[in-house]
PDB file of N, CA and C in Angstrom:
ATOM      1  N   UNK A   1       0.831  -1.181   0.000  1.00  0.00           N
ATOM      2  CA  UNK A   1       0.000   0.000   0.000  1.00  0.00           C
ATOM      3  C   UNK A   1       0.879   1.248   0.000  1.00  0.00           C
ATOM      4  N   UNK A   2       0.854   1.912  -1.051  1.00  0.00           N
ATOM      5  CA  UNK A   2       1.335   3.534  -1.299  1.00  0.00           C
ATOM      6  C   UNK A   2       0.447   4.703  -0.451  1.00  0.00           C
ATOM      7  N   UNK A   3       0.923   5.729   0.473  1.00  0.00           N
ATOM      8  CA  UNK A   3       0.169   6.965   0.653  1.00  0.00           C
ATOM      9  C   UNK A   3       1.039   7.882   0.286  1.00  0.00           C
ATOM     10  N   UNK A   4       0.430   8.963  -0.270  1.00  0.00           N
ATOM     11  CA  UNK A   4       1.070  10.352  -0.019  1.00  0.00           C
ATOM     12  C   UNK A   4       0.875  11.612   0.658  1.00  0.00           C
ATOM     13  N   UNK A   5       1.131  13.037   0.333  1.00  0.00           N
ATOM     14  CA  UNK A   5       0.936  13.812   1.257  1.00  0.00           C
ATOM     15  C   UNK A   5       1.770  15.038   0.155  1.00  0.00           C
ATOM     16  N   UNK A   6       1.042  15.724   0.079  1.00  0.00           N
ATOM     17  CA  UNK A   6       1.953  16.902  -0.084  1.00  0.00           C
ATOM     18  C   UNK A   6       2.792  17.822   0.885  1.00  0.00           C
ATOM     19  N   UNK A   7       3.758  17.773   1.254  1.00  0.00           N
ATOM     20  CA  UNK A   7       4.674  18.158   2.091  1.00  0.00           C
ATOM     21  C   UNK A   7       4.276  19.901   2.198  1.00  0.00           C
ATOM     22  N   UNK A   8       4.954  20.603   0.793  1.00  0.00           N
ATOM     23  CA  UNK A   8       4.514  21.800   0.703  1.00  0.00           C
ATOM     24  C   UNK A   8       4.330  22.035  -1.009  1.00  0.00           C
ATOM     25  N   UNK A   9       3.592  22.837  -0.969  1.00  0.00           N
ATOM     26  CA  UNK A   9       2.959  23.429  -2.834  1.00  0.00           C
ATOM     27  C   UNK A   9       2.419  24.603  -2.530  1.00  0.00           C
ATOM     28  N   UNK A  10       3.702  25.930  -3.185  1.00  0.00           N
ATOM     29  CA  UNK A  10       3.353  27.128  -3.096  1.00  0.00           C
ATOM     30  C   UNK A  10       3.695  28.110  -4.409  1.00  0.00           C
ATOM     31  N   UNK A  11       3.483  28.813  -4.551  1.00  0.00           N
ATOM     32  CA  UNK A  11       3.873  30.074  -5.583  1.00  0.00           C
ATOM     33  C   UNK A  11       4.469  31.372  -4.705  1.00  0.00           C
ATOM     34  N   UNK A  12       5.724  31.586  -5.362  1.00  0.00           N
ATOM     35  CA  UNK A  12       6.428  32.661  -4.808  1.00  0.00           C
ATOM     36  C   UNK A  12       6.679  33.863  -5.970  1.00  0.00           C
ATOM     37  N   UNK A  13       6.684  34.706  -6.332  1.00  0.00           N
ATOM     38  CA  UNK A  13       7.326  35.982  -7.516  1.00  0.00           C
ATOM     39  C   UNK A  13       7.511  35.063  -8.646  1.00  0.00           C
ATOM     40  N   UNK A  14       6.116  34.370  -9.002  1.00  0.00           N
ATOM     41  CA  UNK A  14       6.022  34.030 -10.371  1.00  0.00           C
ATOM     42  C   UNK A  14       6.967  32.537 -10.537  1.00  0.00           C
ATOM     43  N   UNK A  15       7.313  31.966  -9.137  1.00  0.00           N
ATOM     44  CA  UNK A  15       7.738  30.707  -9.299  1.00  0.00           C
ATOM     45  C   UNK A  15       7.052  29.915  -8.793  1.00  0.00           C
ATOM     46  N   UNK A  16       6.825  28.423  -8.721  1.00  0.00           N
ATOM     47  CA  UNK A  16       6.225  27.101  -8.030  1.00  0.00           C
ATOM     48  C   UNK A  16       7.436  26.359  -7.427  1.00  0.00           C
ATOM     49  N   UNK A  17       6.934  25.802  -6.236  1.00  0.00           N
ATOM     50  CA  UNK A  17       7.829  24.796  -5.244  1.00  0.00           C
ATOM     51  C   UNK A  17       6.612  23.605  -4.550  1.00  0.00           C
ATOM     52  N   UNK A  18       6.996  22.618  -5.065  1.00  0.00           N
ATOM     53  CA  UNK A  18       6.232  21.372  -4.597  1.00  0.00           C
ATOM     54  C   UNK A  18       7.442  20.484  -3.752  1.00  0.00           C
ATOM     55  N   UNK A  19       6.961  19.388  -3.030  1.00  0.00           N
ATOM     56  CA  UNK A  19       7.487  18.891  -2.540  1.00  0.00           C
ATOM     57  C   UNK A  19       6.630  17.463  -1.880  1.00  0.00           C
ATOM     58  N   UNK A  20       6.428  16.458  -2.519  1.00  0.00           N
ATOM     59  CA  UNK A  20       5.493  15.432  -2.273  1.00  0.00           C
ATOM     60  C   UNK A  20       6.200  14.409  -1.815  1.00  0.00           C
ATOM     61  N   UNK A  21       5.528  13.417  -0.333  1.00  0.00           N
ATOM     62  CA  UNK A  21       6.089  12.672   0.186  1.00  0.00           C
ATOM     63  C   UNK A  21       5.353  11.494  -0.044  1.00  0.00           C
ATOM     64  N   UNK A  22       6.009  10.577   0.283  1.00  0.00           N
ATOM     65  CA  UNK A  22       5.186   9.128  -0.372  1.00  0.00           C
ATOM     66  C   UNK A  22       5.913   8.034   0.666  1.00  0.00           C
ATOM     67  N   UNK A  23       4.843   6.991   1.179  1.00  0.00           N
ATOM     68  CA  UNK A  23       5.190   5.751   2.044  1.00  0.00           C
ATOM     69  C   UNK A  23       4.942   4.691   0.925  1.00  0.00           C
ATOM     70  N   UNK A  24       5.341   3.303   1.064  1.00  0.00           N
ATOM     71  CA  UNK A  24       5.329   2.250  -0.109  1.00  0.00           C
ATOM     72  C   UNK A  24       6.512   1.724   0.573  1.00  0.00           C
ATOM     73  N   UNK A  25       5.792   0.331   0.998  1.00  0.00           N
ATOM     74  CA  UNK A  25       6.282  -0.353   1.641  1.00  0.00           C
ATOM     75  C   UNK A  25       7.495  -0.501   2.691  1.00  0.00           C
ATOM     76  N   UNK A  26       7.225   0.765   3.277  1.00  0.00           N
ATOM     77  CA  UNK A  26       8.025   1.044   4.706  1.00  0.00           C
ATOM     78  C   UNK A  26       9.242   1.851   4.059  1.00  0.00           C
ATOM     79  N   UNK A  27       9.082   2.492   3.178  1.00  0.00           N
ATOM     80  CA  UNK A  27       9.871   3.212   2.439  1.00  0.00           C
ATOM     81  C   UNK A  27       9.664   4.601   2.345  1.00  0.00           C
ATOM     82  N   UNK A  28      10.466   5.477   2.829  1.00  0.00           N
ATOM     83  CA  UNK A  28       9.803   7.060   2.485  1.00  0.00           C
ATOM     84  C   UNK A  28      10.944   7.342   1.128  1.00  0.00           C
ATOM     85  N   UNK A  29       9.736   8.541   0.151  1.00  0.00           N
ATOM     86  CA  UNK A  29      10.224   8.601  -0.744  1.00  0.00           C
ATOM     87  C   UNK A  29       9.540  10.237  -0.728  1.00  0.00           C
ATOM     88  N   UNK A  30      10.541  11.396  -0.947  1.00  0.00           N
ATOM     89  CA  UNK A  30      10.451  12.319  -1.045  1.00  0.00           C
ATOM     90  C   UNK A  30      10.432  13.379  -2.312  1.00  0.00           C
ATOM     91  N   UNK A  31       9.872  14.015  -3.634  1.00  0.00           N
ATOM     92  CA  UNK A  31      10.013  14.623  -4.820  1.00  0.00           C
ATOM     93  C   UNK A  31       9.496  15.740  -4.572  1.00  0.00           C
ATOM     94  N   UNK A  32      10.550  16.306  -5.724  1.00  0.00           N
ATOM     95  CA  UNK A  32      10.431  17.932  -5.654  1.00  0.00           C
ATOM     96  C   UNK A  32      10.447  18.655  -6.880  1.00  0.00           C
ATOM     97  N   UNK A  33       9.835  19.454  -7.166  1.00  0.00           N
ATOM     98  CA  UNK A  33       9.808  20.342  -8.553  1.00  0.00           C
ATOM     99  C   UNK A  33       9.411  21.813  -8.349  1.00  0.00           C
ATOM    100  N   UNK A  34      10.324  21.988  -8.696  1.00  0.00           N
ATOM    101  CA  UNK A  34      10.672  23.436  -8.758  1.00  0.00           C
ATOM    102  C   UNK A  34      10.768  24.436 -10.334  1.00  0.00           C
ATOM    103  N   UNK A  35       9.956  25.210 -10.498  1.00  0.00           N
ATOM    104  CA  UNK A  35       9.664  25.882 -11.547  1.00  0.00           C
ATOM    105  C   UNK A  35      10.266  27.309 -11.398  1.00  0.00           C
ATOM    106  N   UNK A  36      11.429  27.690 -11.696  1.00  0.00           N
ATOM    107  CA  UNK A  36      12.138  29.111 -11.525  1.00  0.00           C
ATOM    108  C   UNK A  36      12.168  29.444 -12.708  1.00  0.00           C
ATOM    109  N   UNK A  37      11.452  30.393 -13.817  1.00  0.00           N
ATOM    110  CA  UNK A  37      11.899  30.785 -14.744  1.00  0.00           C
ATOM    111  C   UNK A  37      13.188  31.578 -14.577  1.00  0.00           C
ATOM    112  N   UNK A  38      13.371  32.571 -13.771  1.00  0.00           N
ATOM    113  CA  UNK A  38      14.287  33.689 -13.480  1.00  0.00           C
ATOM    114  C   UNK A  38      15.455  32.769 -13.035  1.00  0.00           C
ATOM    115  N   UNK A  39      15.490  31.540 -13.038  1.00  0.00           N
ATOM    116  CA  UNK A  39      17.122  30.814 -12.597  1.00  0.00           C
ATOM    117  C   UNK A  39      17.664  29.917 -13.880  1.00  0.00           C
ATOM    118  N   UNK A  40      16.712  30.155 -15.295  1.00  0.00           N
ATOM    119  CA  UNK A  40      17.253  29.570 -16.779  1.00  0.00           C
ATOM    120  C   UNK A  40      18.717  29.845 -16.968  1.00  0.00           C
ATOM    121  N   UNK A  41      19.447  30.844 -16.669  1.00  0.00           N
ATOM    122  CA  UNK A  41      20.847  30.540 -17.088  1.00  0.00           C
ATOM    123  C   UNK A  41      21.738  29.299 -16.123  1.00  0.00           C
ATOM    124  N   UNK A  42      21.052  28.932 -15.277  1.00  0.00           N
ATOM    125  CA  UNK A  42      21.670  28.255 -14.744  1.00  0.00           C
ATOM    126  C   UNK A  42      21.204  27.075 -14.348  1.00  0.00           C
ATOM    127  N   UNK A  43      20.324  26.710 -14.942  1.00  0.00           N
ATOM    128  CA  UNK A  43      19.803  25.298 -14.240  1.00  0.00           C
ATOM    129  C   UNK A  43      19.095  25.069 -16.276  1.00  0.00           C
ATOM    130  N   UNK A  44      19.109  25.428 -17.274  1.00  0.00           N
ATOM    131  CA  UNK A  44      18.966  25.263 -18.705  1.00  0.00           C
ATOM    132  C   UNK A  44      17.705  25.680 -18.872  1.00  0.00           C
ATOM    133  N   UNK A  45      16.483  25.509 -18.559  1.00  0.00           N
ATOM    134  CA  UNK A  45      15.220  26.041 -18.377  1.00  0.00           C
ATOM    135  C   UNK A  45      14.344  26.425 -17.361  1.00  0.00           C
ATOM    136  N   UNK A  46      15.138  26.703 -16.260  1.00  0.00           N
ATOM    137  CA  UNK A  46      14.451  27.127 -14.902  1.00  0.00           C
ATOM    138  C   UNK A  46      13.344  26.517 -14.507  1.00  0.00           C
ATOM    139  N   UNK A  47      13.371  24.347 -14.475  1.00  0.00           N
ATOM    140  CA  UNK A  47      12.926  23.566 -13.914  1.00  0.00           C
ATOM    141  C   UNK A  47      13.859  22.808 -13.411  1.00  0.00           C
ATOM    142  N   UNK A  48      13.485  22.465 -12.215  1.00  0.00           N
ATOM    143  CA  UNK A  48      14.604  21.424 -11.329  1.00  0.00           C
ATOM    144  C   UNK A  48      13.539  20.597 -10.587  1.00  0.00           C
ATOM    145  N   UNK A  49      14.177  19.193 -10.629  1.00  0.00           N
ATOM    146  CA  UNK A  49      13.889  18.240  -9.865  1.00  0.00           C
ATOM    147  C   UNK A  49      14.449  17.594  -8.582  1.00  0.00           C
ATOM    148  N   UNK A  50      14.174  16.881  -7.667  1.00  0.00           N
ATOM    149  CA  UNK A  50      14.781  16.403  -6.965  1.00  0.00           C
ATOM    150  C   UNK A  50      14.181  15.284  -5.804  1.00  0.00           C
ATOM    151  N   UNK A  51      14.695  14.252  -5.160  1.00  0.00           N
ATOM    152  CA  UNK A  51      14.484  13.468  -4.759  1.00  0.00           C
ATOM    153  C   UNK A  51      15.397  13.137  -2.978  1.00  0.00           C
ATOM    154  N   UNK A  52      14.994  12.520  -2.038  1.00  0.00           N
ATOM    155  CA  UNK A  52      15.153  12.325  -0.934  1.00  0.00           C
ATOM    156  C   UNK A  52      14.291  10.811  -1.172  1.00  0.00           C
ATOM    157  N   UNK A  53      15.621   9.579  -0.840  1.00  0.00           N
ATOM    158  CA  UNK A  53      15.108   8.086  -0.471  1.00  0.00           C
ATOM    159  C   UNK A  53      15.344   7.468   0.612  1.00  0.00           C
ATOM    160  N   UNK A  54      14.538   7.066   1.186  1.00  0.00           N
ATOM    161  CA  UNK A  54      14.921   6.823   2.549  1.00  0.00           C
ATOM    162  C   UNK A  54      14.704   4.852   2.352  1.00  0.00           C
ATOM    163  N   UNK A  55      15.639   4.349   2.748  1.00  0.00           N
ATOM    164  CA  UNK A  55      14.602   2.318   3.265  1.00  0.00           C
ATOM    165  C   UNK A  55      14.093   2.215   4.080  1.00  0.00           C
ATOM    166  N   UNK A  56      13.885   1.616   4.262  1.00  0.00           N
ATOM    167  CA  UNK A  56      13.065   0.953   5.568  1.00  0.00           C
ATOM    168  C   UNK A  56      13.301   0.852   7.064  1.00  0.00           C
ATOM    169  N   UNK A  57      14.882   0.692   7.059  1.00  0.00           N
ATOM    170  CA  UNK A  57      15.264   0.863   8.232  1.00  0.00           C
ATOM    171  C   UNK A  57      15.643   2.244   8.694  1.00  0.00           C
ATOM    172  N   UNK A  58      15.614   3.296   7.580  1.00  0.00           N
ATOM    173  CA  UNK A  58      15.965   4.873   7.835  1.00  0.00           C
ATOM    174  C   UNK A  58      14.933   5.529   8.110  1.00  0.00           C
ATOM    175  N   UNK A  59      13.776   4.871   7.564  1.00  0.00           N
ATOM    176  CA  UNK A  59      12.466   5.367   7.630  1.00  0.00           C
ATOM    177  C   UNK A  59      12.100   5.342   9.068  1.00  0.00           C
ATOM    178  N   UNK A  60      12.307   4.139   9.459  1.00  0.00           N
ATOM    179  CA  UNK A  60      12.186   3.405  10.850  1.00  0.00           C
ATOM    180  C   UNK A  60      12.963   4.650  11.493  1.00  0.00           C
ATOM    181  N   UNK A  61      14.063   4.995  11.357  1.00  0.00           N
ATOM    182  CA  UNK A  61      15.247   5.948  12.504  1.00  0.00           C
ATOM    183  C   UNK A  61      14.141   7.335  12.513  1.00  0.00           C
ATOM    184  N   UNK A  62      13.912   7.601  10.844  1.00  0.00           N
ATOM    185  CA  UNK A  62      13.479   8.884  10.956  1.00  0.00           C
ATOM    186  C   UNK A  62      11.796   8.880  11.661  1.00  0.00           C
ATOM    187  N   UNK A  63      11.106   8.014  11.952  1.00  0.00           N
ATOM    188  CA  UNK A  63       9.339   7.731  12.462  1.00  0.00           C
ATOM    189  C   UNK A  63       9.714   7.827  14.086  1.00  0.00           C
ATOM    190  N   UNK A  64      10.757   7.324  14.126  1.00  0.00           N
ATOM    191  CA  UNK A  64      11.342   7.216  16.030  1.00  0.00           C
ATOM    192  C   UNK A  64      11.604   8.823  16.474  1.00  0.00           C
ATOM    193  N   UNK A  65      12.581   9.199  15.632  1.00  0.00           N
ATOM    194  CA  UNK A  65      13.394  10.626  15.561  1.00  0.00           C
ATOM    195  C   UNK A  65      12.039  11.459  15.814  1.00  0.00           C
ATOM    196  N   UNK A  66      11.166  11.843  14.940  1.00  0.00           N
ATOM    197  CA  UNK A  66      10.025  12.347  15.031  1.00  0.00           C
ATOM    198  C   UNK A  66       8.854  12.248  16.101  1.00  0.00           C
ATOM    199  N   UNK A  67       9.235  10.867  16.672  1.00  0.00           N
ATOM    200  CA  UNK A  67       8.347  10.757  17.875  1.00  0.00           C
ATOM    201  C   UNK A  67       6.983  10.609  17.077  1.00  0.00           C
ATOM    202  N   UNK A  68       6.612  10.098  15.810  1.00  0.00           N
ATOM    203  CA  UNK A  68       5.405   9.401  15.326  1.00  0.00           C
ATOM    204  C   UNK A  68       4.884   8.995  14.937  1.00  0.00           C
ATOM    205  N   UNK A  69       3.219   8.363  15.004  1.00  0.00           N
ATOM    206  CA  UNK A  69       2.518   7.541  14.030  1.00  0.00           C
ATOM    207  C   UNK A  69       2.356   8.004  12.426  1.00  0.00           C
ATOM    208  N   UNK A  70       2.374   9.348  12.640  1.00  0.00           N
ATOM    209  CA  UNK A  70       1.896   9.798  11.210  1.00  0.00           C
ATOM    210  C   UNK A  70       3.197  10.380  10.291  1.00  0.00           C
ATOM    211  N   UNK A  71       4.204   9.694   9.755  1.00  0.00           N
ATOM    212  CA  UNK A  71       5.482  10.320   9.614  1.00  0.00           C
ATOM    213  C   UNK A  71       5.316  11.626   8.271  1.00  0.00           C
ATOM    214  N   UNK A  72       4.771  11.146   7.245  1.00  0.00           N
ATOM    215  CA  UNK A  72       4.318  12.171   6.381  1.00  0.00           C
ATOM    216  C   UNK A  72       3.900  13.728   7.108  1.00  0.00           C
ATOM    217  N   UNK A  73       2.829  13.731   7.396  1.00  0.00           N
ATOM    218  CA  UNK A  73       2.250  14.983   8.574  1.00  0.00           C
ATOM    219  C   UNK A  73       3.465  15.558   9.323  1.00  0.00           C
ATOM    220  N   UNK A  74       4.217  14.787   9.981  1.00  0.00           N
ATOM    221  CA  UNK A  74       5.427  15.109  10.703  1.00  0.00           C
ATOM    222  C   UNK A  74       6.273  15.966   9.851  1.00  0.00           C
ATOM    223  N   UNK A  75       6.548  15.216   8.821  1.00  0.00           N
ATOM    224  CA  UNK A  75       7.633  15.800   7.836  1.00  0.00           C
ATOM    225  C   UNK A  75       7.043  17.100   7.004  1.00  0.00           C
ATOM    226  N   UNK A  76       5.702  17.704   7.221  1.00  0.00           N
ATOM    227  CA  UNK A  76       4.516  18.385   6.445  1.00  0.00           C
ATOM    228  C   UNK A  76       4.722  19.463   7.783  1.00  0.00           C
ATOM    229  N   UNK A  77       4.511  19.152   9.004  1.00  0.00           N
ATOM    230  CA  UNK A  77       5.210  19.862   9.725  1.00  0.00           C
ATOM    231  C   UNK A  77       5.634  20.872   9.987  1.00  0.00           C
ATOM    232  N   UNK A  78       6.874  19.764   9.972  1.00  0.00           N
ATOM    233  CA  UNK A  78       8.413  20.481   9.865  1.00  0.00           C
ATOM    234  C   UNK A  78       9.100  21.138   8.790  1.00  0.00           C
ATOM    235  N   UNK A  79       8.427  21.043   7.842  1.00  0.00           N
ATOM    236  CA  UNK A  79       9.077  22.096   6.635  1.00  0.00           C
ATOM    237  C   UNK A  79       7.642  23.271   6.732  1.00  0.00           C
ATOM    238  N   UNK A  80       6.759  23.455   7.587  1.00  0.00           N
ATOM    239  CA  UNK A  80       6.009  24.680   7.501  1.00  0.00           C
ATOM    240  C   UNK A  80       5.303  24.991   6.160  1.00  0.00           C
ATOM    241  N   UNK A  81       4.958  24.502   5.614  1.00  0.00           N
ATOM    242  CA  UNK A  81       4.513  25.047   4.320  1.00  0.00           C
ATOM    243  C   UNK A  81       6.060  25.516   3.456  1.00  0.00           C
ATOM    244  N   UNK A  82       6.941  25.604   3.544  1.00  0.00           N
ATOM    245  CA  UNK A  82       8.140  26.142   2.586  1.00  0.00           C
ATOM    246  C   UNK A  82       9.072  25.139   2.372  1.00  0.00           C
ATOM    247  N   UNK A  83      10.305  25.743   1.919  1.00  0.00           N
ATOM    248  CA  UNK A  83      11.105  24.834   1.602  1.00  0.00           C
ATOM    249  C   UNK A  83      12.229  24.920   2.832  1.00  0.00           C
ATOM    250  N   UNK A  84      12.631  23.928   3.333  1.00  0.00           N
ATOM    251  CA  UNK A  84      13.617  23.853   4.525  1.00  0.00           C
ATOM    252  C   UNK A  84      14.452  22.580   4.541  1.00  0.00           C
ATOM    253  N   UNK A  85      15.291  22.394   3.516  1.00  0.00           N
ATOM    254  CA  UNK A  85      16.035  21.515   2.834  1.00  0.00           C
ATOM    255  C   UNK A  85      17.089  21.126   3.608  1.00  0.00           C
ATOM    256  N   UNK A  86      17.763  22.135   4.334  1.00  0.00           N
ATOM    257  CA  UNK A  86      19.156  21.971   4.859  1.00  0.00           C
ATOM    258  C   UNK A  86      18.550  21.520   6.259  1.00  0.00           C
ATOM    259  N   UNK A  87      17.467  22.279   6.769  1.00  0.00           N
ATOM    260  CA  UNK A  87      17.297  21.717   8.066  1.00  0.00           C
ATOM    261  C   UNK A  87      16.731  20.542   8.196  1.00  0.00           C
ATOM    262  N   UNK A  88      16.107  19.588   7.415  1.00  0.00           N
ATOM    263  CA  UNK A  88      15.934  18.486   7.162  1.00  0.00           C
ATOM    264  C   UNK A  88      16.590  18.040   7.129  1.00  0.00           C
ATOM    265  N   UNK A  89      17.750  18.218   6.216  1.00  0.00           N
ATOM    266  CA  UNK A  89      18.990  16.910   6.189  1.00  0.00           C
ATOM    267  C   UNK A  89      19.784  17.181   7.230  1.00  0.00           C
ATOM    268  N   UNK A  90      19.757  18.148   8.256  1.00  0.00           N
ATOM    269  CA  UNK A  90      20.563  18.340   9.542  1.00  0.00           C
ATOM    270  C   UNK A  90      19.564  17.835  10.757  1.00  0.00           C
ATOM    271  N   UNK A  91      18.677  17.432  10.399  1.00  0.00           N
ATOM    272  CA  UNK A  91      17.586  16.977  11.430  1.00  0.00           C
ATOM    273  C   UNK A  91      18.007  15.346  11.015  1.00  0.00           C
ATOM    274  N   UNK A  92      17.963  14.820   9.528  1.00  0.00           N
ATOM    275  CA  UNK A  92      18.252  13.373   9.597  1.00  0.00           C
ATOM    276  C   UNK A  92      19.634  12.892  10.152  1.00  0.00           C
ATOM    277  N   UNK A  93      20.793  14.195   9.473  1.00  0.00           N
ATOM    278  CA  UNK A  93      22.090  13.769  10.039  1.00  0.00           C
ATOM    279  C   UNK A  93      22.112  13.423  11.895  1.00  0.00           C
ATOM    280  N   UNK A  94      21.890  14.521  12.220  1.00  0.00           N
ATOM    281  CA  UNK A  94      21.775  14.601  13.925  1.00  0.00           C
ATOM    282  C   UNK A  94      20.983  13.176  14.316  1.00  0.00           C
ATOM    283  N   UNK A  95      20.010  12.401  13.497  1.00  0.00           N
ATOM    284  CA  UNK A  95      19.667  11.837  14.102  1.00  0.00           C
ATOM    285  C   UNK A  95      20.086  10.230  13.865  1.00  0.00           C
ATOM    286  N   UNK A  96      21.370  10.085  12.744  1.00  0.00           N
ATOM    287  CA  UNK A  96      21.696   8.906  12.279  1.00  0.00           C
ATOM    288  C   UNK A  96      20.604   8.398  11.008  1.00  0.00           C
ATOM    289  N   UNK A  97      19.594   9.275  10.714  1.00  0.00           N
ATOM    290  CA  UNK A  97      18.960   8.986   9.220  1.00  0.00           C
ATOM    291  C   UNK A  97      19.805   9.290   8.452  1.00  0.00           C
ATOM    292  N   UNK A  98      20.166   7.670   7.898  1.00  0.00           N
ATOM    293  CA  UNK A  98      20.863   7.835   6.445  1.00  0.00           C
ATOM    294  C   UNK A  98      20.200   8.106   4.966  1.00  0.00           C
ATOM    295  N   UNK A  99      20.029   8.389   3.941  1.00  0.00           N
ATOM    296  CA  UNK A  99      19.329   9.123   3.018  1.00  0.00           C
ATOM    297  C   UNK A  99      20.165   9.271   1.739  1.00  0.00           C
ATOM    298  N   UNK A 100      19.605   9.334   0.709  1.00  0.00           N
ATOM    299  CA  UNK A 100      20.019   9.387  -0.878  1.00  0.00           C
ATOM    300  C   UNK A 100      19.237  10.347  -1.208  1.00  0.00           C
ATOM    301  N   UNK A 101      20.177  11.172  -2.110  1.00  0.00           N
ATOM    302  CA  UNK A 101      19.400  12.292  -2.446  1.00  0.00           C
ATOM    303  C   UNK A 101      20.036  12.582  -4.074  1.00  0.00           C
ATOM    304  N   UNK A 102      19.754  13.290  -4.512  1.00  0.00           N
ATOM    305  CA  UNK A 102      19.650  13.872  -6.071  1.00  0.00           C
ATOM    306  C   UNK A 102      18.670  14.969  -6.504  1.00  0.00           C
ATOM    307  N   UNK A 103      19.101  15.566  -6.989  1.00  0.00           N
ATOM    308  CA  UNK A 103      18.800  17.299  -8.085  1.00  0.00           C
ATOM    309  C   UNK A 103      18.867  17.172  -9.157  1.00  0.00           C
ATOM    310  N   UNK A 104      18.465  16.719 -10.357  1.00  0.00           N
ATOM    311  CA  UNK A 104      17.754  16.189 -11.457  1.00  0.00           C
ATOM    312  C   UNK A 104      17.644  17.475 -12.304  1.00  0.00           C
ATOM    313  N   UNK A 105      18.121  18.196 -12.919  1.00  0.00           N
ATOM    314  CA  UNK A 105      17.431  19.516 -14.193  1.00  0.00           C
ATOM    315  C   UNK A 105      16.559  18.591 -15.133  1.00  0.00           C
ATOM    316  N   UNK A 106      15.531  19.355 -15.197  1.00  0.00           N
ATOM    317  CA  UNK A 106      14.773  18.592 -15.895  1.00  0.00           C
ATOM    318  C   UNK A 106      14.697  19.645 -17.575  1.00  0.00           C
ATOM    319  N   UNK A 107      15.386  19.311 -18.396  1.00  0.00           N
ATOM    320  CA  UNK A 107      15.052  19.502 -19.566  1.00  0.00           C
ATOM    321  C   UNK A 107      14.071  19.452 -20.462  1.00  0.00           C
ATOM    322  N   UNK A 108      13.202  20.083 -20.126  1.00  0.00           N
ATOM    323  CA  UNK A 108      11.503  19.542 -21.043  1.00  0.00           C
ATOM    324  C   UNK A 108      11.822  19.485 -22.840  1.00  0.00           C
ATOM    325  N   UNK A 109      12.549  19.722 -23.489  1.00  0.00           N
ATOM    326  CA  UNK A 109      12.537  20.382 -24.765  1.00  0.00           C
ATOM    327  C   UNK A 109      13.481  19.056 -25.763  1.00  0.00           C
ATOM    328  N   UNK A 110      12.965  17.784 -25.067  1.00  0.00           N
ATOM    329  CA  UNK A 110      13.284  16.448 -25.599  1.00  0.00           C
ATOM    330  C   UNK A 110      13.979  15.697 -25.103  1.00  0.00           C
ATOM    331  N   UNK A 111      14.591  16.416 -24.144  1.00  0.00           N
ATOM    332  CA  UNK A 111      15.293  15.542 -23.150  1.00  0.00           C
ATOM    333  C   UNK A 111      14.393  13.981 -21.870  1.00  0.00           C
ATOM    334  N   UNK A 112      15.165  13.352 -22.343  1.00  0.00           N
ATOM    335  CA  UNK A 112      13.961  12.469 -21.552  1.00  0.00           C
ATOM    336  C   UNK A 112      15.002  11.651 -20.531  1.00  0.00           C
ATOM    337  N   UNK A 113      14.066  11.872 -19.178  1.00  0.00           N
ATOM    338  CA  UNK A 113      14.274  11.773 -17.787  1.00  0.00           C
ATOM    339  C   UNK A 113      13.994  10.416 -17.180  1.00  0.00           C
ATOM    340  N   UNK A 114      14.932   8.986 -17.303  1.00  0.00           N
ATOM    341  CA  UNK A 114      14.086   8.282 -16.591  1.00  0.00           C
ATOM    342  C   UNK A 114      13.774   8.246 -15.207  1.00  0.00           C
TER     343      UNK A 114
END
C-alpha cells in the first residue's frame, strides 16, 4: 500500500515549489519540482527536480526521531509550508537517518528523464 501527502505546494514571484512525500512499503520517498523561470541561465530552463530516499530501516530511525505515528504529517510539519532543505537533512544527520538524495534539471525540450 502507497500513501502520499503533499509536504509543501506554493507560488512565490512568479515561481512554483512542490514537494510530495510518499510511504510504499516502509519506504519514504520524497520529490520535488521546482519551476524558476528567473534561474534559466543556470539550471537550462528554470525547472529542477529532486528526490530524498529513505529504506526501511531509515524510515524506521526517521518515524522514532520524530516521535510518530503519522510520519508524512510530521515531515509536512516540519518544513512549515516552505522549503527547509538543509534543516531536514541536519535533522536526519543529527539523528543517524541515512538518506540518498539527487537534483535532477529537468530539460523539457526532448530531453527524456528516466
Amino acid at each position: 500500500m502507497q500513501t502520499f501527502l503533499y509536504i509543501y505546494q506554493y507560488g512565490e514571484d512568479g515561481n512554483s515549489y512542490t514537494l510530495k512525500g510518499s510511504l510504499c512499503e516502509g519506504c519514504l520517498r520524497l520529490d520535488g519540482y521546482d519551476s524558476i523561470p528567473g534561474i534559466s541561465h543556470a539550471y537550462g530552463d528554470g525547472e529542477a527536480a529532486y528526490f530524498y530516499r529513505f529504506d526501511a530501516e531509515n524510515t524506521q530511525k526517521l518515524i522514532e526521531a520524530f516521535h510518530t505515528d503519522d510520519l508524512l504529517e510530521s515531515i509536512r510539519t516540519f518544513y512549515g509550508g516552505k522549503k527547509a532543505h538543509e534543516a531536514f537533512e541536519a535533522f536526519c544527520r543529527a539523528n543517524g537517518v541515512a538518506f540518498e538524495s539527487e537534483d535532477i534539471n529537468l530539460r523539457l525540450g526532448g530531453h527524456y528523464i528516466p
